[in-house]
C-alpha atoms as a PDB file:
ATOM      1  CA  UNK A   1       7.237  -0.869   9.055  1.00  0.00           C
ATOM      2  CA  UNK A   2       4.145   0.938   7.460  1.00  0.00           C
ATOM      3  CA  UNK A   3       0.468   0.920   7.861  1.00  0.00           C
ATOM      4  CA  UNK A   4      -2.113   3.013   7.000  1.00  0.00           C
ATOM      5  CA  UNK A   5      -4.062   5.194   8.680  1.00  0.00           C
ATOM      6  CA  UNK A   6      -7.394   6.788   7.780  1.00  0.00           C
ATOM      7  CA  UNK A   7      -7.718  10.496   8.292  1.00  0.00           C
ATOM      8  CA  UNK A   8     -11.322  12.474   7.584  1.00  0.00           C
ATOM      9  CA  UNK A   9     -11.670   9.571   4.861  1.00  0.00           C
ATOM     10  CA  UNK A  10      -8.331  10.078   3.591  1.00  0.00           C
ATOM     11  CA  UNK A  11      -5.832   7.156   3.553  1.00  0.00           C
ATOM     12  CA  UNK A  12      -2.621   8.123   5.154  1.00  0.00           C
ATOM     13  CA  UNK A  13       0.433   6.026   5.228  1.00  0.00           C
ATOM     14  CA  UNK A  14       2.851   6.163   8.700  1.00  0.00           C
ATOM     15  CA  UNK A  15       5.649   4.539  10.085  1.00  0.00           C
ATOM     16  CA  UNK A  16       5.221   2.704  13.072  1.00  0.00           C
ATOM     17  CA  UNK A  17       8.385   4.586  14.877  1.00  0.00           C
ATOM     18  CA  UNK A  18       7.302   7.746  15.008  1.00  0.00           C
ATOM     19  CA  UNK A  19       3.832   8.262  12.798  1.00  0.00           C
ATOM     20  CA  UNK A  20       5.516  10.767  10.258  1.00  0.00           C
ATOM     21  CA  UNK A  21       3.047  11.031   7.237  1.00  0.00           C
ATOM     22  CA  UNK A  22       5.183  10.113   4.192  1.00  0.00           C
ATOM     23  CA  UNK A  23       2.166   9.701   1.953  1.00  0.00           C
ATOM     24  CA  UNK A  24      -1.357  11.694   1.826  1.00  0.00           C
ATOM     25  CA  UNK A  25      -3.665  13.039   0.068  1.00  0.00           C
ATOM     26  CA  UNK A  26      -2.434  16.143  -1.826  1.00  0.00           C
ATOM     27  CA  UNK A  27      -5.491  18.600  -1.901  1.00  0.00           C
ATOM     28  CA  UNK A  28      -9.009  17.360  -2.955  1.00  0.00           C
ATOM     29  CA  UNK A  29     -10.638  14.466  -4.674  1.00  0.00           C
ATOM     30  CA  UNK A  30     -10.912  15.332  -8.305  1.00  0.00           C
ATOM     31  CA  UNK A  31     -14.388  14.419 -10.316  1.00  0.00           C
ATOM     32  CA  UNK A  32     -14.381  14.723 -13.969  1.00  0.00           C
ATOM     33  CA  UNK A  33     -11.088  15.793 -14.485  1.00  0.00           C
ATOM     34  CA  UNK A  34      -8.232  13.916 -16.498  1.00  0.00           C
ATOM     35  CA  UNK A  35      -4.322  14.333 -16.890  1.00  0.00           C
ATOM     36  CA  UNK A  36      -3.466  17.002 -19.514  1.00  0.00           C
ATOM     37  CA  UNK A  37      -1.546  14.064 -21.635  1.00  0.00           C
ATOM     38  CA  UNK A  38      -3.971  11.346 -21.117  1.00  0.00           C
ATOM     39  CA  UNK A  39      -2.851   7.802 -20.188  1.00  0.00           C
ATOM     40  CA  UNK A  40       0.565   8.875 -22.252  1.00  0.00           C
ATOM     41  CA  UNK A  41       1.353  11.571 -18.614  1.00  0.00           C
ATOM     42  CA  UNK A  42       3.429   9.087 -17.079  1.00  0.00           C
ATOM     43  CA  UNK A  43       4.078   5.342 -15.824  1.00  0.00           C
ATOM     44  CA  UNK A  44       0.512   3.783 -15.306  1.00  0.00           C
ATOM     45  CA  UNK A  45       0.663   0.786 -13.073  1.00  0.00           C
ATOM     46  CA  UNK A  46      -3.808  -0.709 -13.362  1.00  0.00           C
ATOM     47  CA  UNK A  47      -4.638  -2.231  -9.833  1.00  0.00           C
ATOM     48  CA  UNK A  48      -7.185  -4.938 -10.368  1.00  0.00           C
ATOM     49  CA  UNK A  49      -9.832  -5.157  -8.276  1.00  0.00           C
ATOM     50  CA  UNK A  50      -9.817  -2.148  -6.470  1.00  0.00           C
ATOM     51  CA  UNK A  51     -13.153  -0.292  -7.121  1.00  0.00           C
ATOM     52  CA  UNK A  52     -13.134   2.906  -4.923  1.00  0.00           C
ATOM     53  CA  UNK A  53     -11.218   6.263  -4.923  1.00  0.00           C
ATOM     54  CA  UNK A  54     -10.526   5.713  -0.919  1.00  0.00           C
ATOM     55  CA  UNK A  55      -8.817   2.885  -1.823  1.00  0.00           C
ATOM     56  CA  UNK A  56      -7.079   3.528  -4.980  1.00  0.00           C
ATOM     57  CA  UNK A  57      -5.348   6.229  -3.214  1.00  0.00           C
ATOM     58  CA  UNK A  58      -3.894   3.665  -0.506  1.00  0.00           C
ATOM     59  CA  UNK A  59      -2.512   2.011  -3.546  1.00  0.00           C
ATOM     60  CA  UNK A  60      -0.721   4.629  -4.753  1.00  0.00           C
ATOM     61  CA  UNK A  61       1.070   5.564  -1.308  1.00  0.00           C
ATOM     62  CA  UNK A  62       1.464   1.901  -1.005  1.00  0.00           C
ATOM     63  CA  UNK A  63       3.844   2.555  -4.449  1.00  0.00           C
ATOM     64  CA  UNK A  64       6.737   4.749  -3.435  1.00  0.00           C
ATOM     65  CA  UNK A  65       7.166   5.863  -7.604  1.00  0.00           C
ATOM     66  CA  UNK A  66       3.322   7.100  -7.648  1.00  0.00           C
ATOM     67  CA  UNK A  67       2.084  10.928  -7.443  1.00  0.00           C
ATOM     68  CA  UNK A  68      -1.506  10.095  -8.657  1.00  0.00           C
ATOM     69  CA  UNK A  69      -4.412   7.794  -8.384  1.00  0.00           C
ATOM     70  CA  UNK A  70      -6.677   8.005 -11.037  1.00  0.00           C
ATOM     71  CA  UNK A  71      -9.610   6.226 -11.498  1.00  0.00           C
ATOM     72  CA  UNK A  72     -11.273   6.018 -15.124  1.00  0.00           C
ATOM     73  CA  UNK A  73     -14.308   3.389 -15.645  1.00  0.00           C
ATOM     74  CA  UNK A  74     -13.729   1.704 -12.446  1.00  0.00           C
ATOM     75  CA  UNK A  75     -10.552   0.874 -13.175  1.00  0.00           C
ATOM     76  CA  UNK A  76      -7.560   2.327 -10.606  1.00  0.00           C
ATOM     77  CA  UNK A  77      -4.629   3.323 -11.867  1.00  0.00           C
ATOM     78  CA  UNK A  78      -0.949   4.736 -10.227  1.00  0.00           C
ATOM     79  CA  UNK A  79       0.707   7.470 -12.167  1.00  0.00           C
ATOM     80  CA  UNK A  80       4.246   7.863 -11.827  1.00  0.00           C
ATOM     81  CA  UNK A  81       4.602  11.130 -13.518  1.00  0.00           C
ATOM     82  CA  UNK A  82       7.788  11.987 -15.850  1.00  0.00           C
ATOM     83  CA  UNK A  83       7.295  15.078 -16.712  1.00  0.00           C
ATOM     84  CA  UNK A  84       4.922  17.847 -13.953  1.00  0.00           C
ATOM     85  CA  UNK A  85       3.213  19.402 -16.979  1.00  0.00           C
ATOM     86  CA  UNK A  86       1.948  16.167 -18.584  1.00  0.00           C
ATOM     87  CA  UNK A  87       0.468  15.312 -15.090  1.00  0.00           C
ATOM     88  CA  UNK A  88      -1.771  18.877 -14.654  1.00  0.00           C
ATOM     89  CA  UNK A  89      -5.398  18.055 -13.825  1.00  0.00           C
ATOM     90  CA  UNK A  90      -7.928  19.509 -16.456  1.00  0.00           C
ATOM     91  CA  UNK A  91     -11.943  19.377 -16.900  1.00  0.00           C
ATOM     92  CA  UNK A  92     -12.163  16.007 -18.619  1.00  0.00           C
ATOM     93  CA  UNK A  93     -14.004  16.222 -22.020  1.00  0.00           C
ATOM     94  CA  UNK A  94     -18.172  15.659 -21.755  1.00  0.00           C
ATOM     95  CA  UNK A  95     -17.674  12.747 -23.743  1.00  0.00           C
ATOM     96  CA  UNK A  96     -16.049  11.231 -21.237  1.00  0.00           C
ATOM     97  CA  UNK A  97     -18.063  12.063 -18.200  1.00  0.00           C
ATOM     98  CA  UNK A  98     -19.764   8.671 -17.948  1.00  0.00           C
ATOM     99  CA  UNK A  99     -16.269   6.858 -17.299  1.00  0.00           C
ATOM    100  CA  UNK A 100     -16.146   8.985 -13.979  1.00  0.00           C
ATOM    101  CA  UNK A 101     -12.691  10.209 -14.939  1.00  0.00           C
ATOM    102  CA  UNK A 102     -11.274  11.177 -11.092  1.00  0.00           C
ATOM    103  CA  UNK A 103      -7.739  12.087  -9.907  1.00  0.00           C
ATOM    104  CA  UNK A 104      -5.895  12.761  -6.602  1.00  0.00           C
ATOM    105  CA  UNK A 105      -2.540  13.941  -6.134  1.00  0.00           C
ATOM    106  CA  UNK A 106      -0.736  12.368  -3.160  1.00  0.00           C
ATOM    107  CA  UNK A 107       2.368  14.099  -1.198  1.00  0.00           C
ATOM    108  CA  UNK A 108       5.353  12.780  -0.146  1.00  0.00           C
ATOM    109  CA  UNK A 109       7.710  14.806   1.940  1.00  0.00           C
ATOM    110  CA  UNK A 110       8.024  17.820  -0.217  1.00  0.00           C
ATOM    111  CA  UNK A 111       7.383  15.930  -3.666  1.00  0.00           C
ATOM    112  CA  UNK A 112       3.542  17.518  -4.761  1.00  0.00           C
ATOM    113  CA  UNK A 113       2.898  17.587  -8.126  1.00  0.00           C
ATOM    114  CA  UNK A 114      -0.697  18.383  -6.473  1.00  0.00           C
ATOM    115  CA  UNK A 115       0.271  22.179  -6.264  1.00  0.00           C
ATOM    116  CA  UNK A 116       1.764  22.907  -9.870  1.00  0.00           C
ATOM    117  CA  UNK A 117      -1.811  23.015 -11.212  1.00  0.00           C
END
């Protein structure tokens, strides 16, 4: 069984058993910043109804074929990237800024596409 755990404001899935983290956060929150292909950098899975960053990242861990929350207009998303270069993290254009393009990387085990970029 799994539950989730809050860390220093950072959701962290565990297993009951024995606590191991299998998901978490994967370096920092990232503001204005976009994946280098776009909504074309992997599976997107759109979570309805979830309106924060906190808790778009406990969707994603709560997907076990996610590496990134991203959040883009208030919308969540789960990115299940195919290829590591098409998920790299850039400065989102200006144009954009006022969709509050953010992305997090999550970890799990030794899977990061968080430290690639």
């Amino acid at each position: 069984m799994h539950r989730f755990l809050v860390l220093d404001g950072t959701p962290v899935m565990t297993t009951e058993q024995n606590k191991e983290q299998i998901c978490q956060l994967d370096g920092e929150i990232r503001n204005k910043t976009v994946l280098r292909a776009g909504m074309l950098s992997g599976k997107l899975t759109h979570h309805k109804g979830v309106k924060d960053m906190t808790s778009c990242i406990t969707r994603c861990c709560s997907n076990d074929k996610c590496h990134v929350a991203m959040m883009m207009a208030g919308k969540c998303f789960s990115v299940f990237c195919t290829n590591p270069q098409w998920c790299e993290s850039k400065d989102a254009p200006l144009e954009t800024h006022h969709t509050n393009p953010t992305v997090a990387y999550v970890k799990r085990g030794d899977i990061s596409f968080g430290k690639a970029l």
